[in-house]
Protein backbone atom coordinates (compact mmCIF):
# COMPACT_ATOMS: atom_id res chain seq x y z
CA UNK A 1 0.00 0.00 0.00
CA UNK A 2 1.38 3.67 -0.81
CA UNK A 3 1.95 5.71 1.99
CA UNK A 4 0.15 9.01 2.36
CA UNK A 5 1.92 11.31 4.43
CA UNK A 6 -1.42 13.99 4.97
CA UNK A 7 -2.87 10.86 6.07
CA UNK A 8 -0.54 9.47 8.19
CA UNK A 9 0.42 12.95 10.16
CA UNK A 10 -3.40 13.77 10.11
CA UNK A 11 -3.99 9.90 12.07
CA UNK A 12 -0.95 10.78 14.44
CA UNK A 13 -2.45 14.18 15.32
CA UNK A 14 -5.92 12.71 15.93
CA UNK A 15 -4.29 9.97 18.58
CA UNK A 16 -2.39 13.16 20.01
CA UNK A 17 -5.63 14.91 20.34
CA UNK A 18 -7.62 12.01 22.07
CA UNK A 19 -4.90 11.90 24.55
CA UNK A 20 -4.71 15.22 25.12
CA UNK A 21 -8.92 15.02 25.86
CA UNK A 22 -8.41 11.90 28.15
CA UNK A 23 -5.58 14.17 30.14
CA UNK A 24 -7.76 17.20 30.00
CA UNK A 25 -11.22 15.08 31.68
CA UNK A 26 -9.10 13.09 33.80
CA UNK A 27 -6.63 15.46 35.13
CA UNK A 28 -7.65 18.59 34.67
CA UNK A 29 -11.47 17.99 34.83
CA UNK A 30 -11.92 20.24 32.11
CA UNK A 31 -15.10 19.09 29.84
CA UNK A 32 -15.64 22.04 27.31
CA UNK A 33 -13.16 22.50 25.93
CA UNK A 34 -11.77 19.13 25.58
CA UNK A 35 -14.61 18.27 23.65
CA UNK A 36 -13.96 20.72 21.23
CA UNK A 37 -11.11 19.99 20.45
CA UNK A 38 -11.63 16.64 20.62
CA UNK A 39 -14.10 16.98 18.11
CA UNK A 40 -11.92 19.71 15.53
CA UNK A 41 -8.62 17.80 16.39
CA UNK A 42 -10.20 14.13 14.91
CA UNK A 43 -11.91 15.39 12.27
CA UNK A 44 -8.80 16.83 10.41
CA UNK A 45 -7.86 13.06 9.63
CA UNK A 46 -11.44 11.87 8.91
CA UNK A 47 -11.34 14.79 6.32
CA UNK A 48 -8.60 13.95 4.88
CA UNK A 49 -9.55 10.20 4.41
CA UNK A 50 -12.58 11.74 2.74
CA UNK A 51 -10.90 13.44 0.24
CA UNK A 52 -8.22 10.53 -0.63
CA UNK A 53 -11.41 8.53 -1.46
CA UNK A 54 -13.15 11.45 -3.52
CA UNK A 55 -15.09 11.01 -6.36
CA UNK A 56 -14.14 13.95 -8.13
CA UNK A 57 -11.43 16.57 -7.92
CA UNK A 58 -14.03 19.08 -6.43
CA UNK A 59 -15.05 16.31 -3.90
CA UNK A 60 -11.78 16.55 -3.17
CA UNK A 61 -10.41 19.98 -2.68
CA UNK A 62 -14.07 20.75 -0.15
CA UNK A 63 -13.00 17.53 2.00
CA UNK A 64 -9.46 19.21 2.10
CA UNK A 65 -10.67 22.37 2.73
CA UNK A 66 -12.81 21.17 5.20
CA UNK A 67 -9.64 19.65 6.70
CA UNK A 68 -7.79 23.22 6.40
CA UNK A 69 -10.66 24.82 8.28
CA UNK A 70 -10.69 22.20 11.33
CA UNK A 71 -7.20 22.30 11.81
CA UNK A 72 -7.46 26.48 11.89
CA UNK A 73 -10.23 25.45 14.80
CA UNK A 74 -8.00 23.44 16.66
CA UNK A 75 -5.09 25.77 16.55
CA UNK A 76 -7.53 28.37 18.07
CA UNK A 77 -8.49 25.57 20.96
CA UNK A 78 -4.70 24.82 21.34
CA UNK A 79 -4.05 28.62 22.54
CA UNK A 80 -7.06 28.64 24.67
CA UNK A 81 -6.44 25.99 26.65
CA UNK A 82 -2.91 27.05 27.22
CA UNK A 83 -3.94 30.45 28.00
CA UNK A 84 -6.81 29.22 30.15
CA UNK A 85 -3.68 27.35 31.62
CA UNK A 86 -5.29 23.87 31.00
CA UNK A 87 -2.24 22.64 29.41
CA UNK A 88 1.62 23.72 29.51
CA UNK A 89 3.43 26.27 27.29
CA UNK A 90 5.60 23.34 26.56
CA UNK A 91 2.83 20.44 25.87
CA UNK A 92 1.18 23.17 23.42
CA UNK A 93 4.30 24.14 21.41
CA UNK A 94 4.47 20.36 21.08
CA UNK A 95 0.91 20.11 19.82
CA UNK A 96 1.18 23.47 17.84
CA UNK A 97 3.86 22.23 16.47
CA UNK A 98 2.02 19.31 14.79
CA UNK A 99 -1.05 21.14 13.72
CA UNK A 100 0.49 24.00 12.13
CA UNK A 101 2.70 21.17 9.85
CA UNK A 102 -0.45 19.66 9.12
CA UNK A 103 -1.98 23.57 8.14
CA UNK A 104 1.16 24.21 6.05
CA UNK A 105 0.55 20.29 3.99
CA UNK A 106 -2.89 20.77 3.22
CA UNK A 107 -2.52 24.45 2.20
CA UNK A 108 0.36 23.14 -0.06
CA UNK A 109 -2.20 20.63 -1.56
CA UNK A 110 -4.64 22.94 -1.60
CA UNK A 111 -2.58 24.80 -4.05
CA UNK A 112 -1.11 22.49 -6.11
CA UNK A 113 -4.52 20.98 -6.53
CA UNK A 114 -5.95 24.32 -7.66
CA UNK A 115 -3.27 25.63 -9.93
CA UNK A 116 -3.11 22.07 -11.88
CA UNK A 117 -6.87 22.53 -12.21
CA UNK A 118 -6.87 26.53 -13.66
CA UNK A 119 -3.55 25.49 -16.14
């Protein structure tokens, strides 16, 4: 099978998120916001496995896109909950880290898609 990296990071960011949920309901007894980003955080990968299995190329530049916008979402809950002081400068830079990679892949696509399309 060929590997997919969107995919792959996307899948690894999505087990990073649930743990980060189970430490935030567990530990921090936080519910809200652990929920949200719970929700934003998993459905960057679901997204993406969307658009590998698209059934056209503007199936798949809207599940991309969609994938684009949740990952903006859960860069927003990321800097909440470290301002809120849920979670450690240091376990968000980790985190940030990941989902602004993930941002900067999927805008790449995003683009390459679209310009191959308009030539």
């Amino acid at each position: 099978m060929k590997q997919n990296v969107v995919a792959d990071k996307s899948y690894a960011f999505a087990l990073r998120v649930v743990k980060l949920y189970k430490h935030l309901r567990f530990s921090e007894q936080e519910f809200i916001l652990s929920k949200q980003i719970l929700r934003s955080g998993t459905s960057i990968g679901a997204n993406v496995a969307e658009a590998i299995a698209a059934s056209s190329r503007a199936d798949f530049v809207n599940k991309l896109n969609i994938a684009a916008k949740e990952t903006r979402e859960t860069i927003y809950w990321l800097k909440l909950l470290k301002d809120s002081e849920f979670i450690s400068t240091k376990s968000f830079e980790s985190v940030h880290q990941d989902a602004t990679e993930l941002q900067k892949i999927l805008s790449s696509i995003l683009l390459t898609t679209k310009a191959i399309h308009n030539s």
